[in-house]
N, C-alpha and C. Protein backbone atom coordinates (compact mmCIF):
# COMPACT_ATOMS: atom_id res chain seq x y z
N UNK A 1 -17.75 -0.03 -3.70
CA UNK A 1 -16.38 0.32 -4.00
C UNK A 1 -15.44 -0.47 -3.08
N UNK A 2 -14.31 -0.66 -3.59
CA UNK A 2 -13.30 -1.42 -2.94
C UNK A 2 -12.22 -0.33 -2.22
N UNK A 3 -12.37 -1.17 -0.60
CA UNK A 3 -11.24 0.16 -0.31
C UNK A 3 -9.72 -0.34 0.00
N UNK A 4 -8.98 0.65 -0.07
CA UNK A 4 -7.49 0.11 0.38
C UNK A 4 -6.94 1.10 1.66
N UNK A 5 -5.81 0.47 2.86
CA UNK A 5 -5.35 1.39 3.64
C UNK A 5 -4.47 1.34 3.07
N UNK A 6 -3.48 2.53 3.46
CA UNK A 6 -2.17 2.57 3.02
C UNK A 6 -1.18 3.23 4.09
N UNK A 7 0.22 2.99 3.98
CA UNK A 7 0.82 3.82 5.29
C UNK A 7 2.31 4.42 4.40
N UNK A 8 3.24 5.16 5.51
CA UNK A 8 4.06 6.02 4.54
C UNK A 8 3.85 6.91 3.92
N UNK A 9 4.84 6.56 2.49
CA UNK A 9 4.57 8.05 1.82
C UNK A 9 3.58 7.64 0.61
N UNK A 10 2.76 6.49 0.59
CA UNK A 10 1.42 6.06 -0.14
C UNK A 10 0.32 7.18 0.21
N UNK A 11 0.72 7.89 1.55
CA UNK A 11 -1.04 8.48 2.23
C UNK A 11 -0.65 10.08 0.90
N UNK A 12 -1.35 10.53 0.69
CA UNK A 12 -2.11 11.69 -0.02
C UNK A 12 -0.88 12.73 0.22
N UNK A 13 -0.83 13.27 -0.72
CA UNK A 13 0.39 14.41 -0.34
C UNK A 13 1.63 14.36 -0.40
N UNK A 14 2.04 12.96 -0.50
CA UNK A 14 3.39 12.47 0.25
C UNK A 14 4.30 12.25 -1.20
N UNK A 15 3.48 11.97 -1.95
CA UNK A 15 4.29 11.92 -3.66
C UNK A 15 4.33 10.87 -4.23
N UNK A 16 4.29 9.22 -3.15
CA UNK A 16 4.49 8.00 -4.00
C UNK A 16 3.33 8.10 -4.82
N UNK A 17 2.30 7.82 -4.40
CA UNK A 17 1.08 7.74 -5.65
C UNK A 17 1.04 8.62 -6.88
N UNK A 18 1.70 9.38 -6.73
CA UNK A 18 1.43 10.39 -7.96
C UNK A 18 2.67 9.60 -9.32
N UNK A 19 3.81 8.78 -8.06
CA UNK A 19 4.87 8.75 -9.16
C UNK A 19 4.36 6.97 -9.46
N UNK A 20 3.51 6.21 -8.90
CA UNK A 20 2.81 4.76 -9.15
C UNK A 20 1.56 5.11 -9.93
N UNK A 21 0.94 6.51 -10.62
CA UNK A 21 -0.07 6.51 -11.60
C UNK A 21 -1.42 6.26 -11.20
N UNK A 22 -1.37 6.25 -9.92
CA UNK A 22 -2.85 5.24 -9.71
C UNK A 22 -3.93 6.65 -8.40
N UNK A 23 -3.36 8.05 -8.24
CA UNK A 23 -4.21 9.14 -8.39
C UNK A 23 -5.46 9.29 -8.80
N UNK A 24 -5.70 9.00 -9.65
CA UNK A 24 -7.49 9.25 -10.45
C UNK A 24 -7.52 8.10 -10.06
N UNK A 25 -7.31 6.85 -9.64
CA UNK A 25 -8.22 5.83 -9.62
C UNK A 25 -9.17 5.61 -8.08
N UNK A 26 -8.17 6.97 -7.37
CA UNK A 26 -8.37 6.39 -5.85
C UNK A 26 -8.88 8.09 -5.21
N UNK A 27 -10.13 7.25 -4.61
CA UNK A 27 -10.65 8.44 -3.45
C UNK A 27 -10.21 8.68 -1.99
N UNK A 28 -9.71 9.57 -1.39
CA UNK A 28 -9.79 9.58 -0.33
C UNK A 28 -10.31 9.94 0.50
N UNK A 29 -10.65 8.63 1.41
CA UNK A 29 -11.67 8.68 2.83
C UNK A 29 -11.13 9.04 4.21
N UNK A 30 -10.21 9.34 4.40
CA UNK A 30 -9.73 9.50 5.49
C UNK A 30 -8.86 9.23 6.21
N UNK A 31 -8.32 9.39 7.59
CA UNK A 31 -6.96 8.51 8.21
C UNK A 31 -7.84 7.51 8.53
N UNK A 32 -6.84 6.45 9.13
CA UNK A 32 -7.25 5.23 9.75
C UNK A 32 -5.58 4.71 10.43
N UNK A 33 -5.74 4.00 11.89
CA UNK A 33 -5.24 3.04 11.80
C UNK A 33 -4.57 1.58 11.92
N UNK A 34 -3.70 0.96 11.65
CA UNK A 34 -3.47 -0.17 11.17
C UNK A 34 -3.08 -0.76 12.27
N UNK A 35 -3.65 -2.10 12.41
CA UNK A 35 -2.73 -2.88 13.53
C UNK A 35 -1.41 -3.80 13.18
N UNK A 36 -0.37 -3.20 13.88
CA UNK A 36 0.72 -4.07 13.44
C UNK A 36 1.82 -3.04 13.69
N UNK A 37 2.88 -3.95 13.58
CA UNK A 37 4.34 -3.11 13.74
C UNK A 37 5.10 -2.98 11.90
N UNK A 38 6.15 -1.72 11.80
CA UNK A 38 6.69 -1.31 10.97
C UNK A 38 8.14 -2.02 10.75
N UNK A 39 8.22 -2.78 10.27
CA UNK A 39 9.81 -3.02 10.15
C UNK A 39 10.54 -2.73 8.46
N UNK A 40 11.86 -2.84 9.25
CA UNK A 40 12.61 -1.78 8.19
C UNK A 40 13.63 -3.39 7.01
N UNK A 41 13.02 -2.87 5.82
CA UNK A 41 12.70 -3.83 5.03
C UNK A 41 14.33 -3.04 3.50
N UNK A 42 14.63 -2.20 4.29
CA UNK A 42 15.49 -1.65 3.30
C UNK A 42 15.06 -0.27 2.84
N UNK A 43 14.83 -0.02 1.47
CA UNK A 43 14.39 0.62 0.42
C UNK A 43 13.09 1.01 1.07
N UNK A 44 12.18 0.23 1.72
CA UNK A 44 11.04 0.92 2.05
C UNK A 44 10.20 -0.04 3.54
N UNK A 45 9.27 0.54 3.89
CA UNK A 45 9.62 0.08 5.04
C UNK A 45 8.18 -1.00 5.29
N UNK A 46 7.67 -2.33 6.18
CA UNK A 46 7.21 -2.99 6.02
C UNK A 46 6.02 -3.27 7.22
N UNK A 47 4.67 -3.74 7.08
CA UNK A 47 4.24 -3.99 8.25
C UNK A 47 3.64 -5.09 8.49
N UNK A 48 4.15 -5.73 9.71
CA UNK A 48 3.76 -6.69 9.99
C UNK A 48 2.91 -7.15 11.01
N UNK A 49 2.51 -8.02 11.17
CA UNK A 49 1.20 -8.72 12.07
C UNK A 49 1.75 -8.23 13.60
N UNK A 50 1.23 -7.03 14.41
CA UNK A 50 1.67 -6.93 15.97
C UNK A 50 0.84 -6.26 16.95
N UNK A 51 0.89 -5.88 17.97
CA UNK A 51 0.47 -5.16 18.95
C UNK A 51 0.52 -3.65 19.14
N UNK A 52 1.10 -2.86 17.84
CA UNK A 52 1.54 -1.69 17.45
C UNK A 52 0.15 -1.11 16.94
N UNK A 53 0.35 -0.14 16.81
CA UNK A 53 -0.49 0.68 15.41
C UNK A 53 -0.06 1.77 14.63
N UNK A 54 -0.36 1.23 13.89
CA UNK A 54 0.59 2.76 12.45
C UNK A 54 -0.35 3.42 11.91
N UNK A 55 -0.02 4.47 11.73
CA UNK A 55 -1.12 5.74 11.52
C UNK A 55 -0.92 5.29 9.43
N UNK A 56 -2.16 5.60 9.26
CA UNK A 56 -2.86 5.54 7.35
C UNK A 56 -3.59 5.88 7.23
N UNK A 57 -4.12 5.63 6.03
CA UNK A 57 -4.85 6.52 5.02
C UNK A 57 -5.93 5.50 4.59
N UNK A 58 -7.26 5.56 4.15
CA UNK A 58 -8.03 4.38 3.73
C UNK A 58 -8.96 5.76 2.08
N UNK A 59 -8.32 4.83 1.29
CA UNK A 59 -9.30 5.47 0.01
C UNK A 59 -10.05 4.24 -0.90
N UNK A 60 -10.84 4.79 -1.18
CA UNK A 60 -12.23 3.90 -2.26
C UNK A 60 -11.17 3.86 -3.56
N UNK A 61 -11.35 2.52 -4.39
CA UNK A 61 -10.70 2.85 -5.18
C UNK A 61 -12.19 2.57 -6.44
N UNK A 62 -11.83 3.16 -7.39
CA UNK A 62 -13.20 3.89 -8.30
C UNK A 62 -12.89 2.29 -9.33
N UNK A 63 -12.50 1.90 -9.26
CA UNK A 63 -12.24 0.46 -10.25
C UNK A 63 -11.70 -0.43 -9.79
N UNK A 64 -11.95 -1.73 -9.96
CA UNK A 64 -11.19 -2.62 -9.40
C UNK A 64 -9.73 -3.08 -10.12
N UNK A 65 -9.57 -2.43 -11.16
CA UNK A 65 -7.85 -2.64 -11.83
C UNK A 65 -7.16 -2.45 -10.94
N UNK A 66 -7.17 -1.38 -10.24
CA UNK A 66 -6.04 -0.19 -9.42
C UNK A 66 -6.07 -1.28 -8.10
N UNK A 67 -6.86 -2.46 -8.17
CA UNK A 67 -6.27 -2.90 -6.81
C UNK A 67 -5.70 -4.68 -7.78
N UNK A 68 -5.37 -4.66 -8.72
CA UNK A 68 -5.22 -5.80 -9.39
C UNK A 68 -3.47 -6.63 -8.48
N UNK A 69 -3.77 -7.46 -8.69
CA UNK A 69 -2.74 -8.14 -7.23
C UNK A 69 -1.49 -8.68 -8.71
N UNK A 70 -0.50 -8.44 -9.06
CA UNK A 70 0.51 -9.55 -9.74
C UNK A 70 0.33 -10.99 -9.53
N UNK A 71 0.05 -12.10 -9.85
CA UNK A 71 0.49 -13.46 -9.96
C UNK A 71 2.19 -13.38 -9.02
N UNK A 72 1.95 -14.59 -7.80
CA UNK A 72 2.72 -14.47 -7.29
C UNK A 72 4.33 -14.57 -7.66
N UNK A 73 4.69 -15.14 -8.78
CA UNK A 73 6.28 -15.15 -9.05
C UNK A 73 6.26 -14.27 -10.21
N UNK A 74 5.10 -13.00 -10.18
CA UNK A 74 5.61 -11.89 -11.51
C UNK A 74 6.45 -10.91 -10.89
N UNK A 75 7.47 -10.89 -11.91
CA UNK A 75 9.14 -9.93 -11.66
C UNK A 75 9.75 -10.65 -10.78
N UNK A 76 10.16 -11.87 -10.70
CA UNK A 76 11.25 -12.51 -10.20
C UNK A 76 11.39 -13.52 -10.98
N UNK A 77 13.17 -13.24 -11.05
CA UNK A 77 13.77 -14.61 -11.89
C UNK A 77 14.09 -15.40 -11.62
N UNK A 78 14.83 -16.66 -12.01
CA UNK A 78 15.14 -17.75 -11.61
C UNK A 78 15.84 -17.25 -10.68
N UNK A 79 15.90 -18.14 -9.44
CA UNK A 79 16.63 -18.03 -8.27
C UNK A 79 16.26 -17.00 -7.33
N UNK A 80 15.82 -16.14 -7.85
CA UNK A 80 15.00 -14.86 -6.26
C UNK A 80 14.41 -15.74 -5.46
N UNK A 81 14.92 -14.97 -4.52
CA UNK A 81 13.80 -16.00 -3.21
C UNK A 81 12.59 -15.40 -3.22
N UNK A 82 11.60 -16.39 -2.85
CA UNK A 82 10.06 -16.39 -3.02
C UNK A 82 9.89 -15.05 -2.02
């Protein structure tokens, strides 16, 4: 099985996953966490490569769709920055 961490309101309970559909696809294994710092990205918040650690969530996901990546310029139009 393929696993994913996650941080925020992605971890179990918190509501994003339920409203992104992807619930049944994903088991959860436990906290875990992440190395790196949180920066504030607007709308939601971001983590990047640091000396920090942010508390998450790590679940199995039961298929490999639910971790399917977009092609990098899908949903941006001409002129969005990369």
């Amino acid at each position: 099985m393929e696993r994913l961490a996650v941080y925020g309101t992605l971890r179990s309970g918190l509501g994003r996953l339920a409203s992104l559909d992807v619930e049944h696809a994903l088991v959860a294994l436990g906290p875990c966490e992440l190395a790196g710092l949180l920066v504030d990205l607007g709308d939601y918040p971001g983590l990047l490569e640091g000396r920090g650690r942010v508390r998450g969530e790590t679940f199995a996901a039961r298929g490999a769709s639910v971790l399917h990546r977009p092609e990098p310029d899908a949903g941006r139009g001409p002129g969005d920055p990369a």
